[in-house]
PDB file of N, CA and C in Angstrom:
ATOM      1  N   UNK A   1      46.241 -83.911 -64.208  1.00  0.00           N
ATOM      2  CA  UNK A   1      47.348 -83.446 -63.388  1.00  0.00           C
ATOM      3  C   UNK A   1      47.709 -82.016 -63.817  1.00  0.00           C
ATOM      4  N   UNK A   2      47.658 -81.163 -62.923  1.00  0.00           N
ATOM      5  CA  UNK A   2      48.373 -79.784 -63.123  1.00  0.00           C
ATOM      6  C   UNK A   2      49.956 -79.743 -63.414  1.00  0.00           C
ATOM      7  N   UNK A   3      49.971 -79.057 -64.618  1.00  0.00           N
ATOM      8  CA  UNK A   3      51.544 -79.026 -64.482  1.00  0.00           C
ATOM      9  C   UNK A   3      51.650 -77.310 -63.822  1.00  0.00           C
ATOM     10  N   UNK A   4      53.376 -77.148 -63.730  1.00  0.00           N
ATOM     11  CA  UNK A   4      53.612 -75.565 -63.791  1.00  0.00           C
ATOM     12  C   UNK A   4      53.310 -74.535 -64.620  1.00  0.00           C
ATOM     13  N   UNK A   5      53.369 -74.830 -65.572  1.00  0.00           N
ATOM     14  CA  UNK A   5      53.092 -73.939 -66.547  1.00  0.00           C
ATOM     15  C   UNK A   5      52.080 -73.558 -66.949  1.00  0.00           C
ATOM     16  N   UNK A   6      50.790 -74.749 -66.416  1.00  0.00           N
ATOM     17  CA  UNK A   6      49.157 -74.743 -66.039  1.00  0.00           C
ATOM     18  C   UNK A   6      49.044 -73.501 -64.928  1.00  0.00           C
ATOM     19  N   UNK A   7      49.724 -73.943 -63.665  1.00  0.00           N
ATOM     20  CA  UNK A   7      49.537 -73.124 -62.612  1.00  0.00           C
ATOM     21  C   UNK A   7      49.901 -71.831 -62.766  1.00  0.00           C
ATOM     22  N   UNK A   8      51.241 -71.603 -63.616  1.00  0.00           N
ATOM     23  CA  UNK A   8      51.520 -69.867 -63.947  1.00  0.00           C
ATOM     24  C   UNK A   8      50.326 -69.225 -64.404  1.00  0.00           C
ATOM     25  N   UNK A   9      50.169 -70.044 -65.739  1.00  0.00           N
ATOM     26  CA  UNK A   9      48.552 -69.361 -66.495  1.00  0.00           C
ATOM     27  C   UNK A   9      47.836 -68.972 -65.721  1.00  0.00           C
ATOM     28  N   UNK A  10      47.140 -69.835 -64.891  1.00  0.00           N
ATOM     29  CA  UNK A  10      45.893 -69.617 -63.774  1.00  0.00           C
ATOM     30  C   UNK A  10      46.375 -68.768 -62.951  1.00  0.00           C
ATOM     31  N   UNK A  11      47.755 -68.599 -62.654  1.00  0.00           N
ATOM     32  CA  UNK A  11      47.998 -67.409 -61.312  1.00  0.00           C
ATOM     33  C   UNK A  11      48.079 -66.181 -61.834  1.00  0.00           C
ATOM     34  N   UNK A  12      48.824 -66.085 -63.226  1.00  0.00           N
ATOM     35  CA  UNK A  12      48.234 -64.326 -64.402  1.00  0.00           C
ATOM     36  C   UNK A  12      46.727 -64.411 -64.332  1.00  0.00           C
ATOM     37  N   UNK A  13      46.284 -65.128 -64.586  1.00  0.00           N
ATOM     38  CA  UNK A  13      44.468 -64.924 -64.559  1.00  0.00           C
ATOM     39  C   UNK A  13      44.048 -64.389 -63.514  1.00  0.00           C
ATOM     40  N   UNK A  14      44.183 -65.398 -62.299  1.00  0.00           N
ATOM     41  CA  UNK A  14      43.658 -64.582 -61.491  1.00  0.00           C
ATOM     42  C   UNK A  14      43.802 -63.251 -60.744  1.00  0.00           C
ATOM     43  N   UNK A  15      45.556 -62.955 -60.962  1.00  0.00           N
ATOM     44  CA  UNK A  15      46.126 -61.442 -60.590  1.00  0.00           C
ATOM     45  C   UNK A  15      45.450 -60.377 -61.128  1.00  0.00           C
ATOM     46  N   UNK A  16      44.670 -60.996 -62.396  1.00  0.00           N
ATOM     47  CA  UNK A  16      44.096 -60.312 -63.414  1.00  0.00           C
ATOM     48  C   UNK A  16      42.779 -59.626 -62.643  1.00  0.00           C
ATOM     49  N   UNK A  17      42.086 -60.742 -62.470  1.00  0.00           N
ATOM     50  CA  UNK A  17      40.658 -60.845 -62.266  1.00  0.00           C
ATOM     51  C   UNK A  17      40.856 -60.532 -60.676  1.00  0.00           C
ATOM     52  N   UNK A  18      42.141 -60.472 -59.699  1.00  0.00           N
ATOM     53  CA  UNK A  18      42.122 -59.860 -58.087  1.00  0.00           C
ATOM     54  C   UNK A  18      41.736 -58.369 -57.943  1.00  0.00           C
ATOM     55  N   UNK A  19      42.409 -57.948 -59.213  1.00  0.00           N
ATOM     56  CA  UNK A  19      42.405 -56.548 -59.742  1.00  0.00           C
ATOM     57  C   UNK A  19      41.640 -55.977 -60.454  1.00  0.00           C
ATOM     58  N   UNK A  20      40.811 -56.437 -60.842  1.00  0.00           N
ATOM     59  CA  UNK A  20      39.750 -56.538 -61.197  1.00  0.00           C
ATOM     60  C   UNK A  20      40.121 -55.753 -62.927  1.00  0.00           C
ATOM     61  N   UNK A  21      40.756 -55.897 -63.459  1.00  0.00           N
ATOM     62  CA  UNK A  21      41.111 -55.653 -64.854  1.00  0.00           C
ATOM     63  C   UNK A  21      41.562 -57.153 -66.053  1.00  0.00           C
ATOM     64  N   UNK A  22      41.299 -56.686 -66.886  1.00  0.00           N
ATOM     65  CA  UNK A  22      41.924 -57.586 -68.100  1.00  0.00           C
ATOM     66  C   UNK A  22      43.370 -58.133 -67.912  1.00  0.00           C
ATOM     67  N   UNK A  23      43.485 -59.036 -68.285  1.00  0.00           N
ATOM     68  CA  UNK A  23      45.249 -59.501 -68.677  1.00  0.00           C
ATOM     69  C   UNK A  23      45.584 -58.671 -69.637  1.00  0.00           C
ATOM     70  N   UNK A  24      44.598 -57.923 -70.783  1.00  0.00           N
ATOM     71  CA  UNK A  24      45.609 -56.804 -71.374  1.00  0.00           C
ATOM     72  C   UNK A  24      45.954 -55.591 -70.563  1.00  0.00           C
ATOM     73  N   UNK A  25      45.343 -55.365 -69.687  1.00  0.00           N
ATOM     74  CA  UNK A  25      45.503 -54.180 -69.030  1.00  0.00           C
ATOM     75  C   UNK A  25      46.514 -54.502 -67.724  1.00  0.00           C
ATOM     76  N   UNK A  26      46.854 -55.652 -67.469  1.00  0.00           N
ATOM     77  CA  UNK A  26      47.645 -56.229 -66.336  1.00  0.00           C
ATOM     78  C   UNK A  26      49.246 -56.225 -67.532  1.00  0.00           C
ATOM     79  N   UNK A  27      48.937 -56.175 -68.751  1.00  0.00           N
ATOM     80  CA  UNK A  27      50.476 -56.443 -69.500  1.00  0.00           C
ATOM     81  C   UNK A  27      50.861 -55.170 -69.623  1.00  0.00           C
ATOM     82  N   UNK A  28      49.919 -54.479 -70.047  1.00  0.00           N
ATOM     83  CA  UNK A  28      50.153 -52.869 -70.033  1.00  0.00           C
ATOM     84  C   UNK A  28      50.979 -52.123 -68.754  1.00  0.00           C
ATOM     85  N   UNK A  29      50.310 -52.320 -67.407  1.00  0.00           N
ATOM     86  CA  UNK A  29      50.865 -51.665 -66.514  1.00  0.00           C
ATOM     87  C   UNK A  29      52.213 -52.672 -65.706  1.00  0.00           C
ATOM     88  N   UNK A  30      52.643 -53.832 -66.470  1.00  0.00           N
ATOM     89  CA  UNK A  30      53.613 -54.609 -66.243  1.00  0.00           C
ATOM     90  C   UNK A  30      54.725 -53.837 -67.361  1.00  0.00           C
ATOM     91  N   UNK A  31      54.620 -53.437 -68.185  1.00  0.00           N
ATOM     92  CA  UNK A  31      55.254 -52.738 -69.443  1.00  0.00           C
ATOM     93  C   UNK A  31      55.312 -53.755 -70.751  1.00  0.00           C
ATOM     94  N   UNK A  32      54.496 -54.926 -70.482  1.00  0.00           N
ATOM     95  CA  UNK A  32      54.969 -55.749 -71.699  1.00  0.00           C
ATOM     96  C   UNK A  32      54.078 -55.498 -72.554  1.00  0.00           C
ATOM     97  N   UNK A  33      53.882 -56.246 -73.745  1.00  0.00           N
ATOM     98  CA  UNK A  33      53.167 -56.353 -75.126  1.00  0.00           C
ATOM     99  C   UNK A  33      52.291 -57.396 -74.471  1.00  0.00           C
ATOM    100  N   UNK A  34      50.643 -56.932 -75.017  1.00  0.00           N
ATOM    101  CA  UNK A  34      50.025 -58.112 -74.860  1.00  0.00           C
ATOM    102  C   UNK A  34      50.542 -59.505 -75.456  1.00  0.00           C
ATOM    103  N   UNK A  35      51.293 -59.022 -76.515  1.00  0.00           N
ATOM    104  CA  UNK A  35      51.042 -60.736 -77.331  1.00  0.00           C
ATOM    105  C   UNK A  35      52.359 -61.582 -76.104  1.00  0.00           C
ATOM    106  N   UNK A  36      52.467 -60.864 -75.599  1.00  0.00           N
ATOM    107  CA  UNK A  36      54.045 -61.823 -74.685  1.00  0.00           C
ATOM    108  C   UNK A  36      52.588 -62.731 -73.551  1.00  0.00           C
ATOM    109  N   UNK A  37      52.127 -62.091 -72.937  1.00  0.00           N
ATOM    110  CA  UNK A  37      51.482 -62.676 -72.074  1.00  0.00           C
ATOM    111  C   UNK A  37      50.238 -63.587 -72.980  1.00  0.00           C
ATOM    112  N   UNK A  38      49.946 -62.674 -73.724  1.00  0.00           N
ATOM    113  CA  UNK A  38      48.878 -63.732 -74.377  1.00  0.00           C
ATOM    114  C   UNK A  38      49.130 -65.229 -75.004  1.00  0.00           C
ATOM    115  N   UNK A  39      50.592 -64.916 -75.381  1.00  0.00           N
ATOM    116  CA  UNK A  39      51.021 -65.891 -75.893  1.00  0.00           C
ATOM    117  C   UNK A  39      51.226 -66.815 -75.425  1.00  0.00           C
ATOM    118  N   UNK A  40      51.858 -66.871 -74.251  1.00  0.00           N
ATOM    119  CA  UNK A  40      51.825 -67.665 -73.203  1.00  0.00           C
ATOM    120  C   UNK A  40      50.413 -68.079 -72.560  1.00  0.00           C
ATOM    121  N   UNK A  41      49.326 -67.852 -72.236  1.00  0.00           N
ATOM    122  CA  UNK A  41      47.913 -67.994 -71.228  1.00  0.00           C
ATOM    123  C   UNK A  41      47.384 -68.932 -72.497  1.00  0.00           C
ATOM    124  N   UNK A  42      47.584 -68.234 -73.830  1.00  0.00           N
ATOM    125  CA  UNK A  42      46.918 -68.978 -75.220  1.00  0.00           C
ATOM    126  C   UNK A  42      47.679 -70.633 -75.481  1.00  0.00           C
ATOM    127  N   UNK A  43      48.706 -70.754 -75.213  1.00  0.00           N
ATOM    128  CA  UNK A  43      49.616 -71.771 -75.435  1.00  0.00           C
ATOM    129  C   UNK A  43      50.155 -71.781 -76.523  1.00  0.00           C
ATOM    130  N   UNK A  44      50.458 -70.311 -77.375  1.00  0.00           N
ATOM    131  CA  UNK A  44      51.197 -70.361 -78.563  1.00  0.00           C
ATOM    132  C   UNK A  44      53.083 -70.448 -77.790  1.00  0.00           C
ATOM    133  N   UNK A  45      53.301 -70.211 -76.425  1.00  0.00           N
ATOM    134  CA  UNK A  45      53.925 -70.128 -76.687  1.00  0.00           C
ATOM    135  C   UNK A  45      54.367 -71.015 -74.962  1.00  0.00           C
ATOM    136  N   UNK A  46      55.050 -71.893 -74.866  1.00  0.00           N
ATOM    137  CA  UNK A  46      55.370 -73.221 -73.663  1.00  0.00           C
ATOM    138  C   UNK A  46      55.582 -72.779 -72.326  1.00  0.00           C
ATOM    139  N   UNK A  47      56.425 -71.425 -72.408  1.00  0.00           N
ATOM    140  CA  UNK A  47      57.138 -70.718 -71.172  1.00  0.00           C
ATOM    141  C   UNK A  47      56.837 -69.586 -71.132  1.00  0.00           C
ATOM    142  N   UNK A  48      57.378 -69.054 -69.770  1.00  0.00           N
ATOM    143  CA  UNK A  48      57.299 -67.380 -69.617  1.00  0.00           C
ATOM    144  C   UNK A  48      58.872 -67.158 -68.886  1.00  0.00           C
ATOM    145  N   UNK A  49      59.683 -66.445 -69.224  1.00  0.00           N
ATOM    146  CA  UNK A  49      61.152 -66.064 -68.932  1.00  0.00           C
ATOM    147  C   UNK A  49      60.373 -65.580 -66.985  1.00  0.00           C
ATOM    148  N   UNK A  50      61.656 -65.721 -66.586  1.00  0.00           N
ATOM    149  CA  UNK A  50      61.438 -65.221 -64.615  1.00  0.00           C
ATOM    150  C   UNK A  50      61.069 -63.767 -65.200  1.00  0.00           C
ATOM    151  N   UNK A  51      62.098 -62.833 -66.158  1.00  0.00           N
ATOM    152  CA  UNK A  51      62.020 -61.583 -66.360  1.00  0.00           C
ATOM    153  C   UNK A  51      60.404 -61.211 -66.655  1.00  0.00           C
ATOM    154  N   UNK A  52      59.890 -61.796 -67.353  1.00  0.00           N
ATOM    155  CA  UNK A  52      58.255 -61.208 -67.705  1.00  0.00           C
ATOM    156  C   UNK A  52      57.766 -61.586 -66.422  1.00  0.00           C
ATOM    157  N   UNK A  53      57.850 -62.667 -65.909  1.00  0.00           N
ATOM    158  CA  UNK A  53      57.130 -62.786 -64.541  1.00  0.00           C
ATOM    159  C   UNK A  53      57.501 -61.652 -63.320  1.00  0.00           C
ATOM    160  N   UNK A  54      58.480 -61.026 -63.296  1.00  0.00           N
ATOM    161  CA  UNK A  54      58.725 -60.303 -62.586  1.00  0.00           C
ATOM    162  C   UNK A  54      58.426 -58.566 -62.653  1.00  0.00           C
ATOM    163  N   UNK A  55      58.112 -58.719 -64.089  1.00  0.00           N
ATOM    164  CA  UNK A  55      56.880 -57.397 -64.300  1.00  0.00           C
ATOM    165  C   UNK A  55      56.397 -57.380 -64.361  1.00  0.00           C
ATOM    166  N   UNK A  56      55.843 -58.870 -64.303  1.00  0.00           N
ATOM    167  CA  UNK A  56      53.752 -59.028 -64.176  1.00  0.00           C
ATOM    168  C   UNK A  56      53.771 -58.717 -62.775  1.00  0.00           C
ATOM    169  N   UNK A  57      54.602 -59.400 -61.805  1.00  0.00           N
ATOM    170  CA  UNK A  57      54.752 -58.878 -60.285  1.00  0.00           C
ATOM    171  C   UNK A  57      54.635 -57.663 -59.936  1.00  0.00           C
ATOM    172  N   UNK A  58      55.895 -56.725 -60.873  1.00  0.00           N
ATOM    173  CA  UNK A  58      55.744 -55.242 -60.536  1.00  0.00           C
ATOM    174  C   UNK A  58      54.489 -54.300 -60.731  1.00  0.00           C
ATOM    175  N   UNK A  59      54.282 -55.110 -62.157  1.00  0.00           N
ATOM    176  CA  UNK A  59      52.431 -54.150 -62.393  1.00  0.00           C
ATOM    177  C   UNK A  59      51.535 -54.396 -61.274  1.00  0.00           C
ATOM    178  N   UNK A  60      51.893 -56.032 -60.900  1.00  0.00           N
ATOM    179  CA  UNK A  60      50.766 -55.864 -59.726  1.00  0.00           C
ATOM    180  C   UNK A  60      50.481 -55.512 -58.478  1.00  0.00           C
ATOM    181  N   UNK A  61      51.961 -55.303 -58.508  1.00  0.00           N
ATOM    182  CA  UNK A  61      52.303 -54.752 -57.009  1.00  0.00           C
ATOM    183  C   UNK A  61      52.421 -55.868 -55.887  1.00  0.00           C
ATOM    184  N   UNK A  62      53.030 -56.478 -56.512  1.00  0.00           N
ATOM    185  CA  UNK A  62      53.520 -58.242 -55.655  1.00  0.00           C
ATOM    186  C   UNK A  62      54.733 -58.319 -56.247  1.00  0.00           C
ATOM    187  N   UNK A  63      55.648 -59.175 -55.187  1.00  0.00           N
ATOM    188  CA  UNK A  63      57.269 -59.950 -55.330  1.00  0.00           C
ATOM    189  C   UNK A  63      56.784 -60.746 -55.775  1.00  0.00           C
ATOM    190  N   UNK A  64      58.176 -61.413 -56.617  1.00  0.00           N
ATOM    191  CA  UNK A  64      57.706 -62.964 -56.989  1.00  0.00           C
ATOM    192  C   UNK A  64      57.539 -64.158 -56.072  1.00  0.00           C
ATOM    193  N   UNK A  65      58.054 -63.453 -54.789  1.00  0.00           N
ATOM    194  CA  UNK A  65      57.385 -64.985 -54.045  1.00  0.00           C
ATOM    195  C   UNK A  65      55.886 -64.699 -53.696  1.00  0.00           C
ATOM    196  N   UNK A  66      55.087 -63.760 -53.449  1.00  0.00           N
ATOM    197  CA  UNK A  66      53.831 -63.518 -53.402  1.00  0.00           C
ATOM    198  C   UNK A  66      53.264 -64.111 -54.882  1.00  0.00           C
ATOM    199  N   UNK A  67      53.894 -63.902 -55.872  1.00  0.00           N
ATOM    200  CA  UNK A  67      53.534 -64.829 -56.969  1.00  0.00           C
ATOM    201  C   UNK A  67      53.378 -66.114 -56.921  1.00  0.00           C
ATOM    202  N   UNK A  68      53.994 -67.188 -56.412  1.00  0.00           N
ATOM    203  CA  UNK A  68      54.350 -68.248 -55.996  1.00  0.00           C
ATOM    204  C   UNK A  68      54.063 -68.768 -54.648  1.00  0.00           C
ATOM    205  N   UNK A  69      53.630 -67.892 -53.987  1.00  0.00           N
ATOM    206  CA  UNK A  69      52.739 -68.297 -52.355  1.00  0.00           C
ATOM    207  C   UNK A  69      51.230 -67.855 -52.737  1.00  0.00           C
ATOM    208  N   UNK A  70      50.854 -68.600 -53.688  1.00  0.00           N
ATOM    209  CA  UNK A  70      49.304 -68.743 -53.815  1.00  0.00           C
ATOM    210  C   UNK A  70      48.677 -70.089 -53.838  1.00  0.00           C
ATOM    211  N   UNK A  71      47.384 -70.566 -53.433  1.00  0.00           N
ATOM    212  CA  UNK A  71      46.652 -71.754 -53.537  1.00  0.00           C
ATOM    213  C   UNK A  71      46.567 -72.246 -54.873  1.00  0.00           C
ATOM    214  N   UNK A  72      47.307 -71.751 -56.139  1.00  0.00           N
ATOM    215  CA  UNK A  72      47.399 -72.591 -57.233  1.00  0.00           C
ATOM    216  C   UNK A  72      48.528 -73.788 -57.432  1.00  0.00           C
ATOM    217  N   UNK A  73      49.054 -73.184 -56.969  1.00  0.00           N
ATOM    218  CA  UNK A  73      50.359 -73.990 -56.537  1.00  0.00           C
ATOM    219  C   UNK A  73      50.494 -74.956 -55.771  1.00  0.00           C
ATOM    220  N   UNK A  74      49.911 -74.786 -54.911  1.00  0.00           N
ATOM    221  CA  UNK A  74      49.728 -76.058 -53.535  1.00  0.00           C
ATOM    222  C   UNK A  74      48.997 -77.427 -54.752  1.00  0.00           C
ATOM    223  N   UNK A  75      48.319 -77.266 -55.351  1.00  0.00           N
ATOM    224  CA  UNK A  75      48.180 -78.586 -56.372  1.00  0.00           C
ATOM    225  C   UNK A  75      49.084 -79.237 -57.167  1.00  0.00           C
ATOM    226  N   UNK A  76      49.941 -78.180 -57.637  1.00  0.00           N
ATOM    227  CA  UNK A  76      50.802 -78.646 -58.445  1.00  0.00           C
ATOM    228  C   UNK A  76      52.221 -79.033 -57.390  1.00  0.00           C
ATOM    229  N   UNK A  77      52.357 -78.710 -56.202  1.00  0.00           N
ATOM    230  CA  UNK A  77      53.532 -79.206 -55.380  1.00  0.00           C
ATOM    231  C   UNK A  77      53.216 -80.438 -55.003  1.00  0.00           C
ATOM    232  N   UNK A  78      51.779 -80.393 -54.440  1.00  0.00           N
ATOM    233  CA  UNK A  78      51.303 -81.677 -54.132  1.00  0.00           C
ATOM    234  C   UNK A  78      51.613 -83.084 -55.653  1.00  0.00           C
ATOM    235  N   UNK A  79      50.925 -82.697 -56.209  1.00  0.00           N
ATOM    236  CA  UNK A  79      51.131 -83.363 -57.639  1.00  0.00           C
ATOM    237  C   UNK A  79      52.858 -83.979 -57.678  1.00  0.00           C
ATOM    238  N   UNK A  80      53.386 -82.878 -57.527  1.00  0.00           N
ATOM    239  CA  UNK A  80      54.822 -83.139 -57.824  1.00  0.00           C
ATOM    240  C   UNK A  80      55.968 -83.517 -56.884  1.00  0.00           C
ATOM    241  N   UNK A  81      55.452 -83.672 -55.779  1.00  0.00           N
ATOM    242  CA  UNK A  81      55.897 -84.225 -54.630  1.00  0.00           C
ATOM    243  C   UNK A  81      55.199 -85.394 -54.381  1.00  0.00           C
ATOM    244  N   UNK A  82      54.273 -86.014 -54.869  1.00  0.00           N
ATOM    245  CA  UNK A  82      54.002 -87.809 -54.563  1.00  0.00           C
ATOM    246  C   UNK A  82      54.969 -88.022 -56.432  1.00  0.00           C
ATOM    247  N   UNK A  83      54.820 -87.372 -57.249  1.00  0.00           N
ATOM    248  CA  UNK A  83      55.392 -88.019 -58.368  1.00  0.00           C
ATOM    249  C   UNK A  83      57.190 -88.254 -58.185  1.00  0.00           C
ATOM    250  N   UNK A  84      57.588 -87.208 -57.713  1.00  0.00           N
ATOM    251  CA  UNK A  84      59.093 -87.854 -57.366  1.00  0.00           C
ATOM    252  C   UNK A  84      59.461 -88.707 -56.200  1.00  0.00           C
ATOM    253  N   UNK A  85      58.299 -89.042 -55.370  1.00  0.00           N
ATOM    254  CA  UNK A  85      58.190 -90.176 -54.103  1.00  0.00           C
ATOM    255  C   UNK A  85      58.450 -91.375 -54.534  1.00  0.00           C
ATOM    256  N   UNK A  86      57.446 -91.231 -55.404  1.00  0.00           N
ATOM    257  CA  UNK A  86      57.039 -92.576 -56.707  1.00  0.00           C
ATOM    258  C   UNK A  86      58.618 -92.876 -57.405  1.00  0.00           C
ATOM    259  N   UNK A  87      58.992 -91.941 -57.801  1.00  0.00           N
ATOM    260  CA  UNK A  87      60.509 -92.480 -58.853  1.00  0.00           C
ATOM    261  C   UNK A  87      61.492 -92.643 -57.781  1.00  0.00           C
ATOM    262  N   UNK A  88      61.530 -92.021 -56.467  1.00  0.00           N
ATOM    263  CA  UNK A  88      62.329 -92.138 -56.053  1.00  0.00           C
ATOM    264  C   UNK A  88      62.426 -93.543 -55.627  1.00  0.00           C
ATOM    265  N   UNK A  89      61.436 -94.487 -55.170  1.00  0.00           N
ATOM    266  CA  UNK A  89      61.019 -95.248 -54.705  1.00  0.00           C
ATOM    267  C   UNK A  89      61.194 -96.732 -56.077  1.00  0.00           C
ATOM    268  N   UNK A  90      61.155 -96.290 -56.893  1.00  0.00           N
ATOM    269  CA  UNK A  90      61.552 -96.797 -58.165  1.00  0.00           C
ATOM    270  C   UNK A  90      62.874 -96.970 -58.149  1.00  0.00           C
ATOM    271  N   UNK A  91      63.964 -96.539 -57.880  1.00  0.00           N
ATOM    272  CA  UNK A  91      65.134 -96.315 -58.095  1.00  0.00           C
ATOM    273  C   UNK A  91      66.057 -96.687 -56.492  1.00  0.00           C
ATOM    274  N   UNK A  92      65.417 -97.307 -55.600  1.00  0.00           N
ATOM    275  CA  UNK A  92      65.972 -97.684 -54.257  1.00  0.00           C
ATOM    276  C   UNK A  92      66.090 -99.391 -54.639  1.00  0.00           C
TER     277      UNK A  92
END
């Protein structure tokens, strides 16, 4: 099962690889420190604040809903929309 925090990773990757540059070079022209993004894609570190996501946006020259209106996501909504069907359905 995909979680979110699966799908963020994979959607920095591929912004990465749309652009045809590194995730260090995507943190660079976002203004952050590699180790913020790395840290996060590596799993040293659980989350990414909206704020870093929103200068990975600006480096790339995407809003954050263009961040979030990609085909990585559609798995993990799917995923997470039969799982609260399920509890909800539990709880009637």
């Amino acid at each position: 099962m995909i979680t979110l925090t699966n799908a963020v990773k994979q959607r920095i990757i591929n912004l990465a690889d749309m652009q045809n540059i590194t995730v260090h070079r995507l943190a660079l022209n976002s203004g952050l420190a590699y180790s913020t993004i790395s840290s996060f894609i590596n799993g040293k570190c659980d989350s990414v604040t909206l704020t870093t996501l929103l200068h990975i946006c600006e480096g790339s020259g995407i809003g954050l809903k263009d961040f979030f209106d990609d085909p990585v996501f559609d798995t993990f909504n799917k995923t997470h929309k039969k799982k609260a069907s399920v509890q909800n359905q539990k709880h009637i």
